[in-house]
Structures are given as structure tokens and as C-alpha cells.
PDB file of N, CA and C in Angstrom:
ATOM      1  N   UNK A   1      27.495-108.460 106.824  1.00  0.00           N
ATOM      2  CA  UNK A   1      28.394-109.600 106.689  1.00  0.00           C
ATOM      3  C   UNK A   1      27.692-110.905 107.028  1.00  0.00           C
ATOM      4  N   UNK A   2      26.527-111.362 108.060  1.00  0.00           N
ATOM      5  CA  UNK A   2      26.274-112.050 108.594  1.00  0.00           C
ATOM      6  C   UNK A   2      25.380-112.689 107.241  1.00  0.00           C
ATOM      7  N   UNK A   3      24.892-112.029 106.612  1.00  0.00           N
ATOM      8  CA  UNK A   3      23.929-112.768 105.456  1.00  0.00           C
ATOM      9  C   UNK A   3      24.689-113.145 104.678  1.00  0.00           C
ATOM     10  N   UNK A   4      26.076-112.516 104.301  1.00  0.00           N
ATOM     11  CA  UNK A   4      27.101-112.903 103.116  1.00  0.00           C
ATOM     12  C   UNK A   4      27.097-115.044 103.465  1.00  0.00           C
ATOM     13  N   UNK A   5      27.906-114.436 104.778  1.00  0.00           N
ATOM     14  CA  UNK A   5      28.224-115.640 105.541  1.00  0.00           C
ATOM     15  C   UNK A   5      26.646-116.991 105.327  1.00  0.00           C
ATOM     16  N   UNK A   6      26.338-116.563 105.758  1.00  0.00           N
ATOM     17  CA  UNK A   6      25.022-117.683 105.821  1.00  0.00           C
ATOM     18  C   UNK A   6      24.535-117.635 104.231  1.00  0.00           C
ATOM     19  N   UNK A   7      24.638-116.838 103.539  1.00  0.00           N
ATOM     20  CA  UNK A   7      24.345-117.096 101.856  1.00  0.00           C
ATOM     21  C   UNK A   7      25.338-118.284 101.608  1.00  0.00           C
ATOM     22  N   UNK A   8      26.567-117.857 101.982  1.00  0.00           N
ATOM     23  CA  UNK A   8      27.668-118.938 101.372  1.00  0.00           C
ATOM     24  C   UNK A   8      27.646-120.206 101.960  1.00  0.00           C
ATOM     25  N   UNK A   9      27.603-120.150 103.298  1.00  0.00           N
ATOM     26  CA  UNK A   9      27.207-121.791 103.840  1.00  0.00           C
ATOM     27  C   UNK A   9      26.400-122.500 102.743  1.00  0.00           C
ATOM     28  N   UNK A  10      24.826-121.544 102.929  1.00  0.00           N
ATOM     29  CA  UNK A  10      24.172-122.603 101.999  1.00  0.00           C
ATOM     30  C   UNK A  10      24.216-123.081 100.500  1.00  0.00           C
ATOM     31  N   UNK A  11      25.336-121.558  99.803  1.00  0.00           N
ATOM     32  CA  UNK A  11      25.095-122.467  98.485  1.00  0.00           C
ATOM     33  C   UNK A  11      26.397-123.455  98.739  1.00  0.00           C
ATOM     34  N   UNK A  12      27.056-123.576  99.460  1.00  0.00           N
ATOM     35  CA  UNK A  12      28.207-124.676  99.166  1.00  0.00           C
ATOM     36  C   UNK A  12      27.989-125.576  99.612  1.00  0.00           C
ATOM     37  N   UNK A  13      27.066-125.694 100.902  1.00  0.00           N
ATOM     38  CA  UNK A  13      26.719-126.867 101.047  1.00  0.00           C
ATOM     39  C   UNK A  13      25.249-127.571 100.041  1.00  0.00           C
ATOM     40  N   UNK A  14      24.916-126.742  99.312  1.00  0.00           N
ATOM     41  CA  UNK A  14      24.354-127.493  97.924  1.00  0.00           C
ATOM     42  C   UNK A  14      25.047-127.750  97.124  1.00  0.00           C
ATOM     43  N   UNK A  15      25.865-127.447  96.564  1.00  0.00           N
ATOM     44  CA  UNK A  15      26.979-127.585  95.629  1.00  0.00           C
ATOM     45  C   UNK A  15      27.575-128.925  96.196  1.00  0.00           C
ATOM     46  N   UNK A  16      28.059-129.067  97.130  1.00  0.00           N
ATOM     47  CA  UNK A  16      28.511-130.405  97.853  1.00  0.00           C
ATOM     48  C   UNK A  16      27.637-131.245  97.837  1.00  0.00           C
ATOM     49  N   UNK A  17      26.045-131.308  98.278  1.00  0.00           N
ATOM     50  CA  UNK A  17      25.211-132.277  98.198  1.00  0.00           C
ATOM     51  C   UNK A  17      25.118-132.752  96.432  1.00  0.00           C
ATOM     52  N   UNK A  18      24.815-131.848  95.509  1.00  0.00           N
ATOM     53  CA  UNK A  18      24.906-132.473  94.303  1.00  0.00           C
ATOM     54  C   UNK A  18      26.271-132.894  93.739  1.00  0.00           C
ATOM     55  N   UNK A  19      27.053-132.731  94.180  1.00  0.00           N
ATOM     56  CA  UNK A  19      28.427-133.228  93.445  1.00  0.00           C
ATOM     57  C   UNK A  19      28.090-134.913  94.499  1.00  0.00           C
ATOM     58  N   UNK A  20      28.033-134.734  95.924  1.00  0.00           N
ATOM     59  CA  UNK A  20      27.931-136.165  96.538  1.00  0.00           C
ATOM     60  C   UNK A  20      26.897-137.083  95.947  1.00  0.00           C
ATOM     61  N   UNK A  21      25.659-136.833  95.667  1.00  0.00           N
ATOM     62  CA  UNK A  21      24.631-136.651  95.028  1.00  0.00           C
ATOM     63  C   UNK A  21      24.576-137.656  93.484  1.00  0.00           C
ATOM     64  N   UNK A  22      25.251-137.374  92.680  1.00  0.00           N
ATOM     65  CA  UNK A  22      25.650-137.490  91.761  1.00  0.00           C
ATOM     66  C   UNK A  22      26.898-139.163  91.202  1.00  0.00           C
ATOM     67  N   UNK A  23      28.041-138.152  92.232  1.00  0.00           N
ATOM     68  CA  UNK A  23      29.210-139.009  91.951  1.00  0.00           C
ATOM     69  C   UNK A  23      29.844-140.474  93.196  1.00  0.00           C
ATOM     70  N   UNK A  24      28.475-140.788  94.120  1.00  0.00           N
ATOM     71  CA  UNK A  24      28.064-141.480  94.839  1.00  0.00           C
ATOM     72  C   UNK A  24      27.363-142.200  94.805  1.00  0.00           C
ATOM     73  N   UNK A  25      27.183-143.882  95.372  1.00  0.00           N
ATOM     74  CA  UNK A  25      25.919-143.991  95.248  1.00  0.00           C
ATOM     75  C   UNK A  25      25.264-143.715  96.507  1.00  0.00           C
ATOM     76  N   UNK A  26      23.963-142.682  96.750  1.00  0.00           N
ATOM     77  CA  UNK A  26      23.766-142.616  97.815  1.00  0.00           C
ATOM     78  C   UNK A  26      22.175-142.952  98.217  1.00  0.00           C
ATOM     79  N   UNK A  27      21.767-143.650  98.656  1.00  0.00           N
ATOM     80  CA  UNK A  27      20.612-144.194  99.519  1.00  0.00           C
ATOM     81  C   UNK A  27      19.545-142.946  98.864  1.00  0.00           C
ATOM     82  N   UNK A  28      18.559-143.718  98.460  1.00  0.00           N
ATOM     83  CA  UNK A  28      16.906-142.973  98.012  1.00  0.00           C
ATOM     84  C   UNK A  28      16.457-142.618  99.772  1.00  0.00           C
ATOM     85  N   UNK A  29      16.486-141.791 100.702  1.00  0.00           N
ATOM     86  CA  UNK A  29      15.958-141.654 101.703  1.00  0.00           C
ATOM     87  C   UNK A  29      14.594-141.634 101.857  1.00  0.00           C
ATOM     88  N   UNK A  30      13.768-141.489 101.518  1.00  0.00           N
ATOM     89  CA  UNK A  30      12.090-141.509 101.123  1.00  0.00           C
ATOM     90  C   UNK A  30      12.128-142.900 100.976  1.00  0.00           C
ATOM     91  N   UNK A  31      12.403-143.964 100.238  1.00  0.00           N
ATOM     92  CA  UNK A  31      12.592-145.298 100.225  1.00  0.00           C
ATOM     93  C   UNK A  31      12.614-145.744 100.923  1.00  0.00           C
ATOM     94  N   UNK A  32      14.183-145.772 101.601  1.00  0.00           N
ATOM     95  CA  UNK A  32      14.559-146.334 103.246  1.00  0.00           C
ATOM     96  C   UNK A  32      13.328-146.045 104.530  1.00  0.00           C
ATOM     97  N   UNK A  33      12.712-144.635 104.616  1.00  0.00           N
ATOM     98  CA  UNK A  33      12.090-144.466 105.394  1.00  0.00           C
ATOM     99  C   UNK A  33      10.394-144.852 105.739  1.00  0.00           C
ATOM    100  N   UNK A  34      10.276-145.347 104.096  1.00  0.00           N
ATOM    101  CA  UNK A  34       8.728-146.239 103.698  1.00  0.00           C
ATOM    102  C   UNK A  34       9.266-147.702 104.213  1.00  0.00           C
ATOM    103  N   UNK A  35      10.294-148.097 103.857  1.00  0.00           N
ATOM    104  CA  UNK A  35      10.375-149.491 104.046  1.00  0.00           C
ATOM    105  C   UNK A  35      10.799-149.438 105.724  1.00  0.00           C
ATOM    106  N   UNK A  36      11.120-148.754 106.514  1.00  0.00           N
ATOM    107  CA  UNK A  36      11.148-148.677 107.484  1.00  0.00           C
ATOM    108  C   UNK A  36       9.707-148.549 108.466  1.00  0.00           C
ATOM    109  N   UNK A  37       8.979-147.743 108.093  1.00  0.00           N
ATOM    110  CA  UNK A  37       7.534-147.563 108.552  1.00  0.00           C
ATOM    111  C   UNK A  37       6.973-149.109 108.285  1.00  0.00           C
ATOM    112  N   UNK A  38       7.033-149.627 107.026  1.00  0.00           N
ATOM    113  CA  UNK A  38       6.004-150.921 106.621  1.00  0.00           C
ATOM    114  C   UNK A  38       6.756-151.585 107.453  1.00  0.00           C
ATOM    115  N   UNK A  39       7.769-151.861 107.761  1.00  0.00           N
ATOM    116  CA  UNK A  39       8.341-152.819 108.845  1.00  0.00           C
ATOM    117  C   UNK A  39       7.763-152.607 110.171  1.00  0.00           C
ATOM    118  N   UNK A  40       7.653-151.076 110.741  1.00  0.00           N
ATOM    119  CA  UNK A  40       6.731-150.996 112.208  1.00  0.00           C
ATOM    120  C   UNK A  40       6.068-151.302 112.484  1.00  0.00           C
ATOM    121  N   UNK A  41       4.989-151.352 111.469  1.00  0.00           N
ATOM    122  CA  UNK A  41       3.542-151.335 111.187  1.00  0.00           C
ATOM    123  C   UNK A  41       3.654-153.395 111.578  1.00  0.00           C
ATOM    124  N   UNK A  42       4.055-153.736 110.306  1.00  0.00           N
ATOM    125  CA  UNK A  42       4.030-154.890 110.537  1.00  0.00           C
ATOM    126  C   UNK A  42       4.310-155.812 112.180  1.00  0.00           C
ATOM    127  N   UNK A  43       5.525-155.622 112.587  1.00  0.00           N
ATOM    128  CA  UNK A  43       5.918-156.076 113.870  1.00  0.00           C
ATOM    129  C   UNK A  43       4.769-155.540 114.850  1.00  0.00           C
ATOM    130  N   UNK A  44       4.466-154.507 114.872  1.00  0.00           N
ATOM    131  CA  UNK A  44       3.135-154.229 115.724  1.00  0.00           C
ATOM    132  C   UNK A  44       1.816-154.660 115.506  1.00  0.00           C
ATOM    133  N   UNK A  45       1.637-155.012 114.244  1.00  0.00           N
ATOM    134  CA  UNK A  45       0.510-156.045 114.204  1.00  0.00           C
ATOM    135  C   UNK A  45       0.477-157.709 114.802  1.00  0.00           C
ATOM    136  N   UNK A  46       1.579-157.811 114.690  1.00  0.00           N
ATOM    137  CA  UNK A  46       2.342-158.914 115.616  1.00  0.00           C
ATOM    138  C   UNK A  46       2.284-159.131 116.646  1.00  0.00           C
ATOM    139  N   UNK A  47       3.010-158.325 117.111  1.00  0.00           N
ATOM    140  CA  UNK A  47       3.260-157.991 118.795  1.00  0.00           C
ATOM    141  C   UNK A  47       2.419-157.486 119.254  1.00  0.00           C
ATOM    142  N   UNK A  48       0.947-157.211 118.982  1.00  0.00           N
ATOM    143  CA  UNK A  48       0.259-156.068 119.874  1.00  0.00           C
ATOM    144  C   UNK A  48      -0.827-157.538 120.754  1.00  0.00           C
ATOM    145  N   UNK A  49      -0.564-156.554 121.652  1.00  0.00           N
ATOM    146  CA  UNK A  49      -1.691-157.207 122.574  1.00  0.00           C
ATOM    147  C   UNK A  49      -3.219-157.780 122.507  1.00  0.00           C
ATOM    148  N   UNK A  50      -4.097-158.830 122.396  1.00  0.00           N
ATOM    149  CA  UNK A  50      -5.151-159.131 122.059  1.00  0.00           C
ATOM    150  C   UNK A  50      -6.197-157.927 122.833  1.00  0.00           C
ATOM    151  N   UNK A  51      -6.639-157.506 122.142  1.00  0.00           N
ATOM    152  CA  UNK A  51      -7.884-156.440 122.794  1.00  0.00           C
ATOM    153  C   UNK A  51      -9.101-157.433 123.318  1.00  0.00           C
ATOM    154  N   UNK A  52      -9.028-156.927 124.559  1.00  0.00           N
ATOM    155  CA  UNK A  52     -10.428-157.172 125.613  1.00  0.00           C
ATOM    156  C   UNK A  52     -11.807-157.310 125.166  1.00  0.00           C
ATOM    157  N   UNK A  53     -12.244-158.138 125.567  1.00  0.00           N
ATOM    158  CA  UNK A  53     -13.658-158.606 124.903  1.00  0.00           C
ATOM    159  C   UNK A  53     -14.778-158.137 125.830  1.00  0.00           C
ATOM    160  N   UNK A  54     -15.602-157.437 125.429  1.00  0.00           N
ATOM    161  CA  UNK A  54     -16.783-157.270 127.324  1.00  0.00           C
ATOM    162  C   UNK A  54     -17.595-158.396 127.247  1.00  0.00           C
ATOM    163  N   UNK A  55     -17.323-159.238 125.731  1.00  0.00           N
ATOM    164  CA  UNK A  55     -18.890-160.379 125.513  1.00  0.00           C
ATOM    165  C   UNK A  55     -18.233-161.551 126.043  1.00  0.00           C
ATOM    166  N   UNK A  56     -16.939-161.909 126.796  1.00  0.00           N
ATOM    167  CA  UNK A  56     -16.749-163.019 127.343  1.00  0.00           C
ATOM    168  C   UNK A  56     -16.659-163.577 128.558  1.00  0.00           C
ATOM    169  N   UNK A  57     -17.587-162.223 129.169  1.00  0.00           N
ATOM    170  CA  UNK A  57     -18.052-163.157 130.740  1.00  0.00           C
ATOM    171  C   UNK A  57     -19.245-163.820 130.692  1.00  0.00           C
TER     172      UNK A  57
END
């Protein structure tokens, strides 16, 4: 019974993702999560601390 059960979870919750999928508009996630990284990246090139010099004593 326990595999029936866990077979059916997952195909319905695919069946649900492509019907949401589809008849939604829903966010490119791979997208969001590049434009999220290039934003880190950036602000930390920003914000980061000047690195130590040994040639300025």
C-alpha cells in the first residue's frame, strides 16, 4: 500500500504543477535565481573591504 500511496502523491502533484504551470503565469525560477546571484555578486563588489597592501609601509 505504501508505494500505491507515494506513487499517487507524486503523479498528482505533477498533474497539478502542469495544469498551474500552464494556466498561470508563473515566475521562470532559473531566471529569478540568476538575476538574484548577479545582484550578490555585484553589492559585494561594492561593499567589500579594501584588501591590505604589505608594499605600504
Amino acid at each position: 500500500m505504501g508505494i500505491i500511496r507515494s506513487g499517487f502523491s507524486l503523479i498528482a502533484g505533477t498533474v497539478l504543477g502542469i495544469y498551474i504551470a500552464q494556466n498561470y503565469n508563473v515566475p521562470n525560477i532559473r531566471k529569478l535565481a540568476n538575476t538574484g546571484l548577479v545582484m550578490a555578486k555585484h553589492i559585494e563588489e561594492n561593499y567589500r573591504k579594501p584588501k591590505k597592501r604589505e608594499d605600504d609601509d
